[in-house]
C-alpha atoms as a PDB file:
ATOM      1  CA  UNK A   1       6.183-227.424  65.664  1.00  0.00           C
ATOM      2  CA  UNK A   2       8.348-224.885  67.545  1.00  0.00           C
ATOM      3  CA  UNK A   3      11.204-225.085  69.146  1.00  0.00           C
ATOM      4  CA  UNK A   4      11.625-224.609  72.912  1.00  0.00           C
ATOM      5  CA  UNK A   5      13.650-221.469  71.999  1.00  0.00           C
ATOM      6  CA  UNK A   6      11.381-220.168  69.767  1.00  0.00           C
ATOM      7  CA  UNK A   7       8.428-220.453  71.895  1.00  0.00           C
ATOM      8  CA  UNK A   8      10.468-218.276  74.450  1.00  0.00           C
ATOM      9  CA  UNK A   9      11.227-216.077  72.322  1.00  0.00           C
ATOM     10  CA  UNK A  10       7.813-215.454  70.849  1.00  0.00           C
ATOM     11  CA  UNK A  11       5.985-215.478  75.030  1.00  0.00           C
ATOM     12  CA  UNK A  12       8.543-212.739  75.721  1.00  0.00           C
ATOM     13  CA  UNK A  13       7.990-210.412  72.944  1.00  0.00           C
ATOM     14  CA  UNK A  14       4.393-211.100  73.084  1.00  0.00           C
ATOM     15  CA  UNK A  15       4.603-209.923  76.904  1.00  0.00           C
ATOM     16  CA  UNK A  16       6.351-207.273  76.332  1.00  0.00           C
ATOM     17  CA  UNK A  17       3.925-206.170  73.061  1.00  0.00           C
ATOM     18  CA  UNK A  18       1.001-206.049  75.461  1.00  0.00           C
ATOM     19  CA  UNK A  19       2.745-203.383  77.654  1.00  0.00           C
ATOM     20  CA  UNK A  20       2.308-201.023  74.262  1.00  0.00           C
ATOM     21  CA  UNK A  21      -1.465-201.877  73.337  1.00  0.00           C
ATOM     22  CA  UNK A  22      -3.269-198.024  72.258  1.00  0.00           C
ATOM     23  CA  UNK A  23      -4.394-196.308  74.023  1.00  0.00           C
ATOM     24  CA  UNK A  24      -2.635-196.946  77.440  1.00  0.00           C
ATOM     25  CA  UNK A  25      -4.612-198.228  79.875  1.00  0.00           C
ATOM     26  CA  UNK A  26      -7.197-200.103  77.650  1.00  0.00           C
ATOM     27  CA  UNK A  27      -9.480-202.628  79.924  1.00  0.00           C
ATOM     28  CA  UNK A  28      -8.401-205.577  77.477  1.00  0.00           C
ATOM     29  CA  UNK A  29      -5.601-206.201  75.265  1.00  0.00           C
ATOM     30  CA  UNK A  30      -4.276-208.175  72.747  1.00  0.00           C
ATOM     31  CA  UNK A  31      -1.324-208.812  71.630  1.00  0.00           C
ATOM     32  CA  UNK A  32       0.559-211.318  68.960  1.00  0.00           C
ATOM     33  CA  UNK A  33       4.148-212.142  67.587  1.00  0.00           C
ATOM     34  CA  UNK A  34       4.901-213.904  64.183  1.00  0.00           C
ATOM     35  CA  UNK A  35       8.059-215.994  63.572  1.00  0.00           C
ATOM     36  CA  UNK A  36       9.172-215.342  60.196  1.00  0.00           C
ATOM     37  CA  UNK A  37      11.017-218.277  57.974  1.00  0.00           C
ATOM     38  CA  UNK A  38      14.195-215.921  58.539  1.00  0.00           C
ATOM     39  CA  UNK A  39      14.164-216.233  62.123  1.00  0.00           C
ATOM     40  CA  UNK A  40      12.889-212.721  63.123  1.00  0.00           C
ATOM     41  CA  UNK A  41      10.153-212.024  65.539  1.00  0.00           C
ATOM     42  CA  UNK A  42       7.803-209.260  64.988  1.00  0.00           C
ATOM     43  CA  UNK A  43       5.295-208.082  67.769  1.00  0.00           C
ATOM     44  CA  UNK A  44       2.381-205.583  68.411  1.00  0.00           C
ATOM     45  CA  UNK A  45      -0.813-204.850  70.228  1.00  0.00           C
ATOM     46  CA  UNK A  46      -3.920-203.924  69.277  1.00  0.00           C
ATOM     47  CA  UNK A  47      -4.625-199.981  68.292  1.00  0.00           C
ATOM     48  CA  UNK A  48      -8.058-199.172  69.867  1.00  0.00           C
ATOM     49  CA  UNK A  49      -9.905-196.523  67.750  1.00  0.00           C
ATOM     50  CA  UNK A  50     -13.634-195.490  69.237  1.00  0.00           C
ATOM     51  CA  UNK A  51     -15.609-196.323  66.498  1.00  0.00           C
ATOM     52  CA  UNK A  52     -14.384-200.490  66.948  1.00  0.00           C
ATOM     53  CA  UNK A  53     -14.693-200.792  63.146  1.00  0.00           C
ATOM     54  CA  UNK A  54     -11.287-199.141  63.078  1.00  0.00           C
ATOM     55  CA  UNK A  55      -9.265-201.025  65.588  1.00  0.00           C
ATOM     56  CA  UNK A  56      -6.292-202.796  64.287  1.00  0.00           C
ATOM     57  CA  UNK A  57      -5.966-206.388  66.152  1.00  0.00           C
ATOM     58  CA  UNK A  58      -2.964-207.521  67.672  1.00  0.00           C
ATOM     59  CA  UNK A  59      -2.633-210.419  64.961  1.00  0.00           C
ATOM     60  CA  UNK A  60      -3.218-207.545  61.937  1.00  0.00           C
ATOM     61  CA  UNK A  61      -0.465-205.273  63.294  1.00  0.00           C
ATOM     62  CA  UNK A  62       2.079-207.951  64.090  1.00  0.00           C
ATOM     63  CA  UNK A  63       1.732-208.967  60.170  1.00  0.00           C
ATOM     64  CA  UNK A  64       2.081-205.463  59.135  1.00  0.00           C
ATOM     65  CA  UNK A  65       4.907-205.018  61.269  1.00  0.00           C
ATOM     66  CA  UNK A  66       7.199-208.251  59.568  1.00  0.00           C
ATOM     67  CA  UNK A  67       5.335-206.987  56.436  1.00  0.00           C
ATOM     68  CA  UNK A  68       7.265-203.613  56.436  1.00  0.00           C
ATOM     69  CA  UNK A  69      10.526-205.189  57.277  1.00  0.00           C
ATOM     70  CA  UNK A  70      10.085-207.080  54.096  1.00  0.00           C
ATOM     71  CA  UNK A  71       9.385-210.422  55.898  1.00  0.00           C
ATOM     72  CA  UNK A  72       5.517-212.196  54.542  1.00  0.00           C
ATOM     73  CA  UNK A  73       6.464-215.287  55.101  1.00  0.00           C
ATOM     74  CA  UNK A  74       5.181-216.535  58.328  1.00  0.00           C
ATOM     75  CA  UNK A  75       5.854-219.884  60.369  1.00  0.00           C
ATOM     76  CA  UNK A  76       4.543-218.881  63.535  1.00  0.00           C
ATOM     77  CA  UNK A  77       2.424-216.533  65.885  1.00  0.00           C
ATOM     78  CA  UNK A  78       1.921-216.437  69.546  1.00  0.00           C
ATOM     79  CA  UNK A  79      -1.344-214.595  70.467  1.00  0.00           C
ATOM     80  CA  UNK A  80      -2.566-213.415  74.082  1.00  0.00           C
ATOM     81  CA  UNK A  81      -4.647-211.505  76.033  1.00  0.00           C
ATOM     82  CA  UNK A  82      -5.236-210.776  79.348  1.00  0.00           C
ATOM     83  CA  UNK A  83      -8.688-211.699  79.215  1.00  0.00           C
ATOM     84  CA  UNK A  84      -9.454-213.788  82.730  1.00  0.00           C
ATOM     85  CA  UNK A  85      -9.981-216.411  81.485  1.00  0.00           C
ATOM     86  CA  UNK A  86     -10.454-220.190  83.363  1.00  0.00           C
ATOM     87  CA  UNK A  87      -7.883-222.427  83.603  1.00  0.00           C
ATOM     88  CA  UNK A  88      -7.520-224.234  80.229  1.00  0.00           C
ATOM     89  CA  UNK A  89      -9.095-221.173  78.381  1.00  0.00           C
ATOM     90  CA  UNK A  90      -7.111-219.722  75.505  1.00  0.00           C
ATOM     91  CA  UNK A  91      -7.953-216.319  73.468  1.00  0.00           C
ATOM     92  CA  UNK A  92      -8.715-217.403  70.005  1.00  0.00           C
ATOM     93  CA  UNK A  93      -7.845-214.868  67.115  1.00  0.00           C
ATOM     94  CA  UNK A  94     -10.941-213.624  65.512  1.00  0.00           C
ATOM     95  CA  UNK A  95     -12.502-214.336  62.284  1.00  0.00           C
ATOM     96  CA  UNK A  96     -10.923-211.597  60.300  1.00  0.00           C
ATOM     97  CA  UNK A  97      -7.273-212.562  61.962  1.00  0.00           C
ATOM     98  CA  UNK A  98      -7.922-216.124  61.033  1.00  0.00           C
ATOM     99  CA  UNK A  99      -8.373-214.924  57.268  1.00  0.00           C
ATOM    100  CA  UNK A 100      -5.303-212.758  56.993  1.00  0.00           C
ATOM    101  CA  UNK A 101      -3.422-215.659  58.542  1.00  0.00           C
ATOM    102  CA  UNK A 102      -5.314-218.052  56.286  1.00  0.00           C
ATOM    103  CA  UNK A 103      -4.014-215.736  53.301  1.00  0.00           C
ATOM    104  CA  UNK A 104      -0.632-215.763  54.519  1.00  0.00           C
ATOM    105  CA  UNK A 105      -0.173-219.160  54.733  1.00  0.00           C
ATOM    106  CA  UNK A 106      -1.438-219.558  51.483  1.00  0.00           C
ATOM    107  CA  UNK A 107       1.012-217.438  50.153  1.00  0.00           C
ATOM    108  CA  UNK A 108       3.701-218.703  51.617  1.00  0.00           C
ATOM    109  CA  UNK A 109       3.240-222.260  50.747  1.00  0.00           C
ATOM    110  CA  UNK A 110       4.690-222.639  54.659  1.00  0.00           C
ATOM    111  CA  UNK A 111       2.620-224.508  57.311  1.00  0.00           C
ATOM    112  CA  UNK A 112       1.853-221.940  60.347  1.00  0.00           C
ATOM    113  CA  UNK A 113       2.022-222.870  64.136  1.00  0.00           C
ATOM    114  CA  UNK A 114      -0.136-221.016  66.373  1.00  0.00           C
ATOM    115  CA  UNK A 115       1.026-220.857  70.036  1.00  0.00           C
ATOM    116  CA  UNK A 116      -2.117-219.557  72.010  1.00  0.00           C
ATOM    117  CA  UNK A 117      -1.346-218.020  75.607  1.00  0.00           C
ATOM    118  CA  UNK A 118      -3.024-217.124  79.122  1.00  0.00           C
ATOM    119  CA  UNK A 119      -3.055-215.422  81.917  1.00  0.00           C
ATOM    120  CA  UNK A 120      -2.946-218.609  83.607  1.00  0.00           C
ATOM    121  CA  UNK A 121       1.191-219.451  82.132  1.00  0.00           C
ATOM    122  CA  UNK A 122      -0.704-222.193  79.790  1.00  0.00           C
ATOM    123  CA  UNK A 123       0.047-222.623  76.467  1.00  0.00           C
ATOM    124  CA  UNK A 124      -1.376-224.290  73.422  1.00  0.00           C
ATOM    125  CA  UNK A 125       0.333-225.032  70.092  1.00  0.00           C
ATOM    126  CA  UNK A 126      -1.299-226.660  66.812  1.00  0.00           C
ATOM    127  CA  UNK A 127      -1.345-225.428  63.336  1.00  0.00           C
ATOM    128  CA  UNK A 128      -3.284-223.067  61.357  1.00  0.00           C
ATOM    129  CA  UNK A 129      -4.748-226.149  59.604  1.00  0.00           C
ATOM    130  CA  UNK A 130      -5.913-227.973  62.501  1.00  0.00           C
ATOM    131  CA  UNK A 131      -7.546-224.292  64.407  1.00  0.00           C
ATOM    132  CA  UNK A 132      -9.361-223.547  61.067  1.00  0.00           C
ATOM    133  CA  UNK A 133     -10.733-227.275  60.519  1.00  0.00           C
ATOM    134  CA  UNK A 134     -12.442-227.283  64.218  1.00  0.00           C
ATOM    135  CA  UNK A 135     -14.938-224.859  62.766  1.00  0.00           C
ATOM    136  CA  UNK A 136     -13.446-221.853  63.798  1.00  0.00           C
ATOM    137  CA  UNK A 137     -13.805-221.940  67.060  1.00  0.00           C
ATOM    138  CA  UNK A 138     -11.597-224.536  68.746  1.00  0.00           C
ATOM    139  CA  UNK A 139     -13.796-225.832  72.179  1.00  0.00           C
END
């Protein structure tokens, strides 16, 4: 699991990622980090395009974005929103994220913690394994 550290590290650029979702001003964003086995941290936000087919996810473009930097190898991601959500609630990454981070993981051979945040300053950690083994979608 993470480190203290680490877990800063990956709320604060995940913060600071959802300042930069496209366009500005979008009614909901998302927003992710990855931890890569070297250490580095790699954020985005989601790129909105009008016709929804073509909007990149938070999760996608943070894995591009290590991905061009020459880092696939993944430990970690922190993913948020600032969905209102209830107290307790957590913003799950989609289907499609949960593939590509399925993939990566697979490639990898490296176990992947996923550190899901809220509006609410909650937090919950547990591995790729465990999120994709409750059916998808974690109650």
């Amino acid at each position: 699991m993470l480190t203290d550290a680490e877990k800063k590290k990956l709320k604060s650029a995940v913060m600071d990622a959802m300042k930069h979702a496209y366009p500005k001003g979008a009614v909901t964003t998302y927003a992710a980090a990855v931890l890569t086995k070297l250490g580095n941290i790699y954020s985005a936000a989601q790129y909105f395009s009008d016709t929804y087919s073509l909007t990149l996810h938070g999760e996608q473009c943070a894995l591009s974005h290590a991905a061009v930097h020459g880092e696939g190898e993944i430990v970690a991601m922190a993913v948020s929103s600032n969905e209102k959500l209830a107290k307790g609630e957590f913003c799950y990454p989609c289907h499609m994220c949960k593939q590509l981070l399925y993939e990566s993981q697979r490639r990898s051979k490296l176990p992947m913690t996923i550190l899901l945040l809220n509006q609410s300053g909650e937090e919950k950690e547990l591995l790729l394994d465990e999120m994709l083994g409750s059916y998808l979608w974690p109650k």
